[in-house]
Protein backbone atom coordinates (compact mmCIF):
# COMPACT_ATOMS: atom_id res chain seq x y z
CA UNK A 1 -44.52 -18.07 80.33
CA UNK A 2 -47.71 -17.02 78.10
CA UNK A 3 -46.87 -13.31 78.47
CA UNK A 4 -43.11 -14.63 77.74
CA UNK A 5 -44.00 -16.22 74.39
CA UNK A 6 -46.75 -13.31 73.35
CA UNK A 7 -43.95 -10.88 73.80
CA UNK A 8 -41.57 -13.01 71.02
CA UNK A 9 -44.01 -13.49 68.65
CA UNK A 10 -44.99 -9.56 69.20
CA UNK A 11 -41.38 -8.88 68.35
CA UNK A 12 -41.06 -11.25 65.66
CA UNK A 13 -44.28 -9.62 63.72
CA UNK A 14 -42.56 -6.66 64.24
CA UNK A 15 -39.14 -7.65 63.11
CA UNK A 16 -40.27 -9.38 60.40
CA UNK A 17 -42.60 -6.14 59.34
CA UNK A 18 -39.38 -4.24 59.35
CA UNK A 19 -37.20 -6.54 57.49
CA UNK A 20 -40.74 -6.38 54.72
CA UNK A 21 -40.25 -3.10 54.97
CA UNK A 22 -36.24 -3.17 53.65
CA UNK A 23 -36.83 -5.77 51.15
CA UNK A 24 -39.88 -3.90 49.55
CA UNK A 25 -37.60 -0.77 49.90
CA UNK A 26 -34.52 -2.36 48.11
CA UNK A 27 -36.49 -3.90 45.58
CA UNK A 28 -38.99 -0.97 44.52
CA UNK A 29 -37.08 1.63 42.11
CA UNK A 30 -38.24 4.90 41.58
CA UNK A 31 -39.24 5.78 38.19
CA UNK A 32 -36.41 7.67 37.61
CA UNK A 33 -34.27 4.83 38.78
CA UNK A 34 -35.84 2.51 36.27
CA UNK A 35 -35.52 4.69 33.38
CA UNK A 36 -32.32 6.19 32.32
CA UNK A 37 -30.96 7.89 29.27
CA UNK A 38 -28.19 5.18 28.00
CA UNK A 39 -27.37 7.18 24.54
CA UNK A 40 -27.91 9.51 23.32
CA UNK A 41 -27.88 9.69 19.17
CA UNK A 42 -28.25 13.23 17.18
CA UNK A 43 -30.34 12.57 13.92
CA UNK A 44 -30.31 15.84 12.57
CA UNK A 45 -27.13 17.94 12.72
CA UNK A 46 -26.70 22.34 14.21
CA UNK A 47 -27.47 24.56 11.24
CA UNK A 48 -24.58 26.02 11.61
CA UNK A 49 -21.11 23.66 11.23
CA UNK A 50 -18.31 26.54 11.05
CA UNK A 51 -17.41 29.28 13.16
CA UNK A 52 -14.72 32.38 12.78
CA UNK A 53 -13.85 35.06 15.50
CA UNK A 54 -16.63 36.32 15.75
CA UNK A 55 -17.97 33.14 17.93
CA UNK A 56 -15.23 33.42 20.10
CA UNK A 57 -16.03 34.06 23.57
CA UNK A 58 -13.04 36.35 24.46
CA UNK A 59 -10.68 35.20 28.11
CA UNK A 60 -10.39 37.81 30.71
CA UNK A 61 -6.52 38.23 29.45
CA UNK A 62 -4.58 41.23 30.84
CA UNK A 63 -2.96 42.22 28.14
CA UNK A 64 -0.32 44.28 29.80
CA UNK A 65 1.34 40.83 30.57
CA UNK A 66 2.51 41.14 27.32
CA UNK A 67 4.25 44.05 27.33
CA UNK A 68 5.68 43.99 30.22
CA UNK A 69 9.40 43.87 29.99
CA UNK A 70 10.00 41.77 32.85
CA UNK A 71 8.15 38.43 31.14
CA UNK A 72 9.71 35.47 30.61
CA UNK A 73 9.13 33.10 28.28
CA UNK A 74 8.21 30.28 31.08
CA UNK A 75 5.92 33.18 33.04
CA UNK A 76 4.29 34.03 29.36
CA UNK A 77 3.27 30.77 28.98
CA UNK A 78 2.26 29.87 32.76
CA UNK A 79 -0.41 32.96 32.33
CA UNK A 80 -1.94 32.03 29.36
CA UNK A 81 -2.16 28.59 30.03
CA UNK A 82 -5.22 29.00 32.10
CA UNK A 83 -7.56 30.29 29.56
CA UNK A 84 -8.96 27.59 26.45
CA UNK A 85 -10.40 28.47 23.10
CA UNK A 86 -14.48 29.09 24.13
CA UNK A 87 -17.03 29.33 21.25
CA UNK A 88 -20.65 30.18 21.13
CA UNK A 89 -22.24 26.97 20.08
CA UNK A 90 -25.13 27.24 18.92
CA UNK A 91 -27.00 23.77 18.58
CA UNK A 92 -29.88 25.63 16.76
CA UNK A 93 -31.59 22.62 14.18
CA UNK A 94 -30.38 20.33 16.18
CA UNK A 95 -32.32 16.80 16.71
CA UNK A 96 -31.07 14.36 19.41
CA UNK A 97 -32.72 11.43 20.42
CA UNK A 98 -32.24 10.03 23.99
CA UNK A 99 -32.59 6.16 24.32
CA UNK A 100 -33.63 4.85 27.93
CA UNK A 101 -32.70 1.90 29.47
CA UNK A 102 -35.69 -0.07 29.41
CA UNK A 103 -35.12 0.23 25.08
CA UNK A 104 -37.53 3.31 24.63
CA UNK A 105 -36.97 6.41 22.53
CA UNK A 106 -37.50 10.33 23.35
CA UNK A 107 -36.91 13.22 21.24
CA UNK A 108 -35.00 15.57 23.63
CA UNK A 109 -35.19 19.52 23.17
CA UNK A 110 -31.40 20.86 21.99
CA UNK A 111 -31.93 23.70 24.34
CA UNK A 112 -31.92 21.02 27.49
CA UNK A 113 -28.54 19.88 25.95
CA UNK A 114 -25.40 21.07 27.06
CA UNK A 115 -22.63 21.37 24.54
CA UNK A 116 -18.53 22.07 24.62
CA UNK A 117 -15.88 21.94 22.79
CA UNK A 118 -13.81 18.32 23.59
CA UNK A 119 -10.39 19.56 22.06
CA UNK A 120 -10.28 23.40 22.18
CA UNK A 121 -6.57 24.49 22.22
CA UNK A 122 -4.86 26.26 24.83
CA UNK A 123 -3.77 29.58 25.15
CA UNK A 124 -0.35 28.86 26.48
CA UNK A 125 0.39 25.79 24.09
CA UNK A 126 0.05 28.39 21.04
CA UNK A 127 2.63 30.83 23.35
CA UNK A 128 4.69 27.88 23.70
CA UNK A 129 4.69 26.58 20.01
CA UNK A 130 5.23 30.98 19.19
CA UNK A 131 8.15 30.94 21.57
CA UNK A 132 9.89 27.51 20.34
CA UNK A 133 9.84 28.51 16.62
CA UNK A 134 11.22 32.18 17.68
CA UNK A 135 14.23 30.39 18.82
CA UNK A 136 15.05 28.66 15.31
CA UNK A 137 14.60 32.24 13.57
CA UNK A 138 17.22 33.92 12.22
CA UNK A 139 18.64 37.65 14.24
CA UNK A 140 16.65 40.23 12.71
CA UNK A 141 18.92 42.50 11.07
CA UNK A 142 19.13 46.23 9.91
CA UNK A 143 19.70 44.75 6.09
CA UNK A 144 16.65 42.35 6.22
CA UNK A 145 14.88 42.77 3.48
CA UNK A 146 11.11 43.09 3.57
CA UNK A 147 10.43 39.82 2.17
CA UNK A 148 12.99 38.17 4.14
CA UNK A 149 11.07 39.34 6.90
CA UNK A 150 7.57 38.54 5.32
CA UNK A 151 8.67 34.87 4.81
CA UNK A 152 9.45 34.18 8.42
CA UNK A 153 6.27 36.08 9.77
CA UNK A 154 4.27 33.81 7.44
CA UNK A 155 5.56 30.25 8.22
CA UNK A 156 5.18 31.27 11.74
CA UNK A 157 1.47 32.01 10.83
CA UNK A 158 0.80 29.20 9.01
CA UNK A 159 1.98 27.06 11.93
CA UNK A 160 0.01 29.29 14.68
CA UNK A 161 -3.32 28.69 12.23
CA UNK A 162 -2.79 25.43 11.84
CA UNK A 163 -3.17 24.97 15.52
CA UNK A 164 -5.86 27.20 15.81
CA UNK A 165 -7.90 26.89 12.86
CA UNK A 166 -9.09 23.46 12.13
CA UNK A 167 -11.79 21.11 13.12
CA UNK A 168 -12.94 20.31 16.56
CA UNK A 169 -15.42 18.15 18.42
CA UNK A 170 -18.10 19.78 20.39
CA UNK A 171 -19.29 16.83 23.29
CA UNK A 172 -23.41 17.35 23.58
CA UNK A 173 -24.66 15.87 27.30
CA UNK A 174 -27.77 14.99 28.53
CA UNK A 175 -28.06 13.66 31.85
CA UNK A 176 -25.85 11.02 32.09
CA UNK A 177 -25.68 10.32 28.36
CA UNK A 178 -22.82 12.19 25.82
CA UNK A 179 -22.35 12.27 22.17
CA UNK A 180 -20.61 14.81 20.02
CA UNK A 181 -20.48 15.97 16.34
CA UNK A 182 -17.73 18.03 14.23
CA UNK A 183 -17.37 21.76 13.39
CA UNK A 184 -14.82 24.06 11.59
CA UNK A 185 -13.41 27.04 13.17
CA UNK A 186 -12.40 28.72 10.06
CA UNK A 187 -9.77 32.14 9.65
CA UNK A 188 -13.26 34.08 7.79
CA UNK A 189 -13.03 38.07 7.98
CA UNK A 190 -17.01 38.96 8.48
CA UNK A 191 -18.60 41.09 5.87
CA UNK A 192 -18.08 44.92 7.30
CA UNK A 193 -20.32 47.23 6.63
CA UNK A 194 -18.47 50.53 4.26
CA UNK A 195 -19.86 53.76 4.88
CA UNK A 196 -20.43 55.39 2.57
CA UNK A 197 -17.94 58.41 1.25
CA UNK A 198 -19.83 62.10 1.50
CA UNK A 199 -17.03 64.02 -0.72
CA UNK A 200 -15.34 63.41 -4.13
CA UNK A 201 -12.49 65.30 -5.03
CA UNK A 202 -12.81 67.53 -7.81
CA UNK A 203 -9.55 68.96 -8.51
CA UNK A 204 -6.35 69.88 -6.56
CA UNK A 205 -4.07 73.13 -7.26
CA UNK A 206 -0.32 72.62 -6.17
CA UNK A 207 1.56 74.76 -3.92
CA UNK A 208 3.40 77.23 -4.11
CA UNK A 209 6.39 75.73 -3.81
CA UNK A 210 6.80 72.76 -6.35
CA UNK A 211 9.83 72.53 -7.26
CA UNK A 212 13.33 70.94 -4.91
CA UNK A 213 16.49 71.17 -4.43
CA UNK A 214 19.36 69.10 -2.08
CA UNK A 215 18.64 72.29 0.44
CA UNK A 216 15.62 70.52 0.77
CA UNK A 217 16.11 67.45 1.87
CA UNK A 218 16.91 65.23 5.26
CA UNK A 219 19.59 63.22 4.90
CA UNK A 220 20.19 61.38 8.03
CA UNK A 221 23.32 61.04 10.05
CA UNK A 222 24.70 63.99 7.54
CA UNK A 223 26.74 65.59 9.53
CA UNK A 224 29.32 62.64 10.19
CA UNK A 225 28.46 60.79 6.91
CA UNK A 226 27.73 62.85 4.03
CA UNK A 227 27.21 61.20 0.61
CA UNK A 228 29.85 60.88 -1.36
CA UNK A 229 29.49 57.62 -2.63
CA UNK A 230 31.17 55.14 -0.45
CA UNK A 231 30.22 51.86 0.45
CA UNK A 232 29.07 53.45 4.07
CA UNK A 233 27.21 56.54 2.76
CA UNK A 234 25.80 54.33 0.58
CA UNK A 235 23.99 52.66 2.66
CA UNK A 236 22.23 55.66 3.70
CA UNK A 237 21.25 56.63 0.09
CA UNK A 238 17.71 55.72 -0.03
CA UNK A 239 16.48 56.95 2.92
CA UNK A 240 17.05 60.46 1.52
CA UNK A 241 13.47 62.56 1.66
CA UNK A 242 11.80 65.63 1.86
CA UNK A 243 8.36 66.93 2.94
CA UNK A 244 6.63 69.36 0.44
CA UNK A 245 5.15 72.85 1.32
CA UNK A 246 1.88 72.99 1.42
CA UNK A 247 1.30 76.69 1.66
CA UNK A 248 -1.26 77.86 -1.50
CA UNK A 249 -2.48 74.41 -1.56
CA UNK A 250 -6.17 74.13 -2.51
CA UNK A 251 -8.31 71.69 -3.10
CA UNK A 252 -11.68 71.73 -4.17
CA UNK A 253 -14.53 68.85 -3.47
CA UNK A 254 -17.96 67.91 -4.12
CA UNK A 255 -20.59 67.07 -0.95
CA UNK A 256 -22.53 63.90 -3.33
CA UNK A 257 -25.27 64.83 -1.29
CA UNK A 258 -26.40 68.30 -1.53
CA UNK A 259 -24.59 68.89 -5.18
CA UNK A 260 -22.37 71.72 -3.60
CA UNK A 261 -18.49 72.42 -4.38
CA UNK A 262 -16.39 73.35 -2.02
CA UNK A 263 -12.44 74.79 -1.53
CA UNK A 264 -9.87 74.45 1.13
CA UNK A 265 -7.00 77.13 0.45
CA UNK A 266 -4.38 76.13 3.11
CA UNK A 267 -1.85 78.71 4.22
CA UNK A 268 0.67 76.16 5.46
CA UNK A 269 0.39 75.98 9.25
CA UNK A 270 -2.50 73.61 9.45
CA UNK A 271 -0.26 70.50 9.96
CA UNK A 272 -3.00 69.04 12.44
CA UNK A 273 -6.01 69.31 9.75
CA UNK A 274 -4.26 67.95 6.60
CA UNK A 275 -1.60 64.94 5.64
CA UNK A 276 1.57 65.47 3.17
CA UNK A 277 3.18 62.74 2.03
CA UNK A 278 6.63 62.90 1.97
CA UNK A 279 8.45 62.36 -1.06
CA UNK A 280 11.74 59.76 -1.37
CA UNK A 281 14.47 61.77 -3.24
CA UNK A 282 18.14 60.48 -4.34
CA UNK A 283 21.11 62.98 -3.95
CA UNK A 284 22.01 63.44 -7.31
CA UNK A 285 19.55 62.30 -9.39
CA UNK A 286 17.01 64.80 -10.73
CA UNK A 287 13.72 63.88 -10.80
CA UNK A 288 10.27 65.58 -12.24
CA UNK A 289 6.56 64.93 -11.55
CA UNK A 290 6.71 63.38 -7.93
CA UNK A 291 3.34 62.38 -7.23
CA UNK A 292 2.54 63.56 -3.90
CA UNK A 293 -0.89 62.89 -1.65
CA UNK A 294 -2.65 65.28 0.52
CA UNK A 295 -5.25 63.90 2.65
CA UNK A 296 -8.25 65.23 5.05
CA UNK A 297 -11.19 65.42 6.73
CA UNK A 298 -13.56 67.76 4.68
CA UNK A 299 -15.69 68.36 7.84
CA UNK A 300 -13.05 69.46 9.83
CA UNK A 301 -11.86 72.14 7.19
CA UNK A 302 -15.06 73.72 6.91
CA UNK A 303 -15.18 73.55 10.61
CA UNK A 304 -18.63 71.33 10.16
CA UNK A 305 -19.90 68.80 12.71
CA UNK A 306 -18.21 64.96 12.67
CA UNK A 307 -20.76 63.43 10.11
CA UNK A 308 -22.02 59.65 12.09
CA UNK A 309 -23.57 58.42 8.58
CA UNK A 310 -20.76 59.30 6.16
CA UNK A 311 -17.24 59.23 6.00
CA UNK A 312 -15.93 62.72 5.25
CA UNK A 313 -12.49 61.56 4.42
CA UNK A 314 -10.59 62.46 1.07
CA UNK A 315 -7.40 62.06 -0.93
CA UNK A 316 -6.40 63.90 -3.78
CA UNK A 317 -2.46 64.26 -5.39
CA UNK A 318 -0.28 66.74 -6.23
CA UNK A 319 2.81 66.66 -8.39
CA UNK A 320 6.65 68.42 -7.31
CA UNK A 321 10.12 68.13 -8.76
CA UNK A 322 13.31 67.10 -7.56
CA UNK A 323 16.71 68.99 -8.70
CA UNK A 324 19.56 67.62 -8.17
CA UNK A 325 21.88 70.45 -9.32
CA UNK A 326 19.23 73.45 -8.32
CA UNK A 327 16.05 74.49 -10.14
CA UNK A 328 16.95 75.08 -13.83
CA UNK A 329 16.45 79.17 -14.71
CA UNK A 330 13.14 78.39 -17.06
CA UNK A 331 11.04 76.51 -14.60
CA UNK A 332 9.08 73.57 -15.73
CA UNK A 333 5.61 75.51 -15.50
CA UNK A 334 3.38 72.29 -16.13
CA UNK A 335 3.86 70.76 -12.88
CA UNK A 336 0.82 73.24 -11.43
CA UNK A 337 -0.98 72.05 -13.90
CA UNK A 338 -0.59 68.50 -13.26
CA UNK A 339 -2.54 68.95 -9.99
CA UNK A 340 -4.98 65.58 -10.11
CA UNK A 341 -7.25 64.47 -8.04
CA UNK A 342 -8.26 60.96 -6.21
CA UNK A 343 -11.59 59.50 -5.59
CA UNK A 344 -10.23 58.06 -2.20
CA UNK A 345 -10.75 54.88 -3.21
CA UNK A 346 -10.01 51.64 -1.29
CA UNK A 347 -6.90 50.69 -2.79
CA UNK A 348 -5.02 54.44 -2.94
CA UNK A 349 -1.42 54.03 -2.57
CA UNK A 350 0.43 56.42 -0.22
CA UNK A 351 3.52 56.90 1.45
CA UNK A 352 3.79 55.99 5.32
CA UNK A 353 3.87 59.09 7.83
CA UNK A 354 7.59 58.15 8.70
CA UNK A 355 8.34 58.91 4.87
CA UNK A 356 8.31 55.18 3.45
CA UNK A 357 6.13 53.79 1.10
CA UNK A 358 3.27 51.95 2.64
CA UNK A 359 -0.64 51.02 1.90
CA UNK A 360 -3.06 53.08 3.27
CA UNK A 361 -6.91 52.70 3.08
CA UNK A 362 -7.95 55.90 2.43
CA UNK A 363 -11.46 55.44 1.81
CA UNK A 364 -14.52 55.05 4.60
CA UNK A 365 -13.33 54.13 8.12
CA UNK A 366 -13.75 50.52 8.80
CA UNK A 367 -16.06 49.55 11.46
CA UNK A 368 -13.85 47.65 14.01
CA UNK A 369 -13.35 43.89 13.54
CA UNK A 370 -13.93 41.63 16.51
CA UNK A 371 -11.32 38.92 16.12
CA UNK A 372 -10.18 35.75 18.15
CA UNK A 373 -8.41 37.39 20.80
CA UNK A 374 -5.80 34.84 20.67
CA UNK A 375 -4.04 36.11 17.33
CA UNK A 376 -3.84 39.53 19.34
CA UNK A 377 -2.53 37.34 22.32
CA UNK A 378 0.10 35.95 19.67
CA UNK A 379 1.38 38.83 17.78
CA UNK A 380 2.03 40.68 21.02
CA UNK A 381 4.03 37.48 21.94
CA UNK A 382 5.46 37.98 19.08
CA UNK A 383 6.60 41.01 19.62
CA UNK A 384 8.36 40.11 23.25
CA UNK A 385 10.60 37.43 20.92
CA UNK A 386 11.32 39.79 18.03
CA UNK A 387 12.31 42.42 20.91
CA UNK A 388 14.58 39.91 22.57
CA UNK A 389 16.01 39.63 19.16
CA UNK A 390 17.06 42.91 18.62
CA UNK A 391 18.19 43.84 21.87
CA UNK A 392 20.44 40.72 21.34
């Protein structure tokens, strides 16, 4: 019976050792347990509140979706619905202060801080929005007028910026604790850096040929609709042209560098080296003193290596006549001597390679411009609805 009872109370110090053991267990927190963050609160806010493209971390988008003919609108929008807008915060400045549980305070390093964007918008919702306004547009018609077409393309940008630039909240976590702040993602073109231009045009000597008759010109669809002023040749009226000679062209520049003058005589087969504008004519009205613009890459007429410093591009003008009944027997001899030249300035106005009259930078080359990737994204799906349009 003794060893009986010394056995229970063995196994009753032991049990109750055990059950010690537990209760100390449960009770005793670890340090960490004891002392958790419970807010966090930002006292100083980023240095930097507003953002453009150039903070945009770019989706792996294959852009060949876009252009491929077989998309739908519903498999357009099902791609680019997996990819959000992504910025490079940057929380640099930042000072956040993490309160614990037991009611102390800690200044916490922004770099142990993780930050995102709470409300970014969605690739597929801006495809979506594109895609629902295309379907209110009016059919895009051989007779709509530039700014016709202008207006639409703008109040579909003003929507598509209005859901992409704006102001969003960027969440900032540590541990367990959250708080966030505002910022402006803003439609900004960074400063580019201009090269500078190596060349200056000093003078340019017209052609040989200056002077134009109907002979000379393109009309299009002549052959089964010849001007004669009907309503239907008519409509074809303006898009009369003709492209100058160029043969006995020369034009003479200035290298700002070294102080030297040089002169390109072109014999008129160099159509890869040099660009003619072509020049908008009517059928039978006579015209003198068509301004016409020749432009070039210096370097590559005087066969010189591509220059990585300075931009070796120029644009100088040249003036030709239009005759609508033939060239008159005493030639109007002061169009060669109208020859002018152009400092290739930003803002030179030239005609568009396909014989219209366009804008054309013809100064420096422009370093290229990282934008958001999602107005590229747009415009293409822009395209697919304008192309279902006109196929309609």
């Amino acid at each position: 019976m003794k060893r009986v009872l010394s056995l229970a109370i063995v196994l009753m110090l032991a049990f109750s050792c055990v059950f010690t053991a537990f209760a100390q267990t449960d009770d005793t927190a670890s340090p960490d347990e004891a002392k958790k963050v419970t807010e966090l609160k930002i006292t100083k806010l980023p240095d930097k509140l507003t953002y453009t493209s150039e903070d945009v971390i770019e989706p792996d988008i294959d852009l060949s979706k876009i252009a491929d003919e077989n998309a739908t609108e519903e498999s357009l929008i099902k791609y680019f619905s997996q990819f959000n807008l992504e910025l490079k915060l940057d929380l640099t400045g930042m000072e956040i202060e993490a309160v614990y549980s037991d009611g102390t305070t800690e200044k916490v390093d922004a770099k142990d801080c993780k930050a995102e964007l709470a409300d970014p918008f969605n690739y597929g919702e801006v495809i979506k929005a594109l895609i629902e306004s295309e379907k209110n547009m009016p059919d895009f018609t051989e007779d709509m007028t530039e700014d016709e077409f202008k207006k639409i393309v703008n109040e579909l940008s003003s929507k598509l910026y209005g859901m992409i630039y704006r102001e969003y909240t960027v969440n900032v976590s540590y541990q367990d604790a959250q708080t966030s702040y505002k910022i402006n993602f803003k439609n900004i073109w960074p400063d580019v850096p201009q090269l500078d231009e190596r060349y200056e045009v000093v003078s340019v000597k017209a052609p040989e040929k200056v002077n134009y008759t109907k002979a000379d010109t393109d009309f299009f669809y002549e052959a089964d609709m010849p001007y004669d002023g009907s309503p239907e040749s008519k409509k074809y009226y303006d898009e009369t042209y003709f492209y100058p000679e160029f043969k006995g062209l020369e034009v003479t520049v200035k290298d700002k560098i070294t102080g030297k003058t040089y002169t390109k005589t072109f014999d008129g087969t160099e159509e890869d080296m040099v660009y003619i504008s072509s020049v908008d004519a009517r059928p039978d009205v006579t015209m003198t003193n068509l301004e016409v613009y020749v432009m070039g890459d210096v370097n590559e007429w005087l066969n010189l290596p591509e220059d990585e410093e300075y931009s070796t591009e120029v644009t100088g003008t040249f003036k030709v006549n239009y005759y609508a009944n033939g060239v008159p027997s005493k030639d109007i001899s002061s169009t060669k001597d109208t020859a002018t030249k152009d400092t290739a300035t930003k803002d030179t106005v030239t005609k568009s390679a396909t014989g219209g009259n366009g804008a054309v930078q013809t100064g420096n080359p422009i370093t290229a411009v990282s934008v958001a990737l999602v107005m590229l994204v747009a415009s293409g799906a822009m395209f697919v609805c304008y192309r279902r349009k006109i196929e309609k």
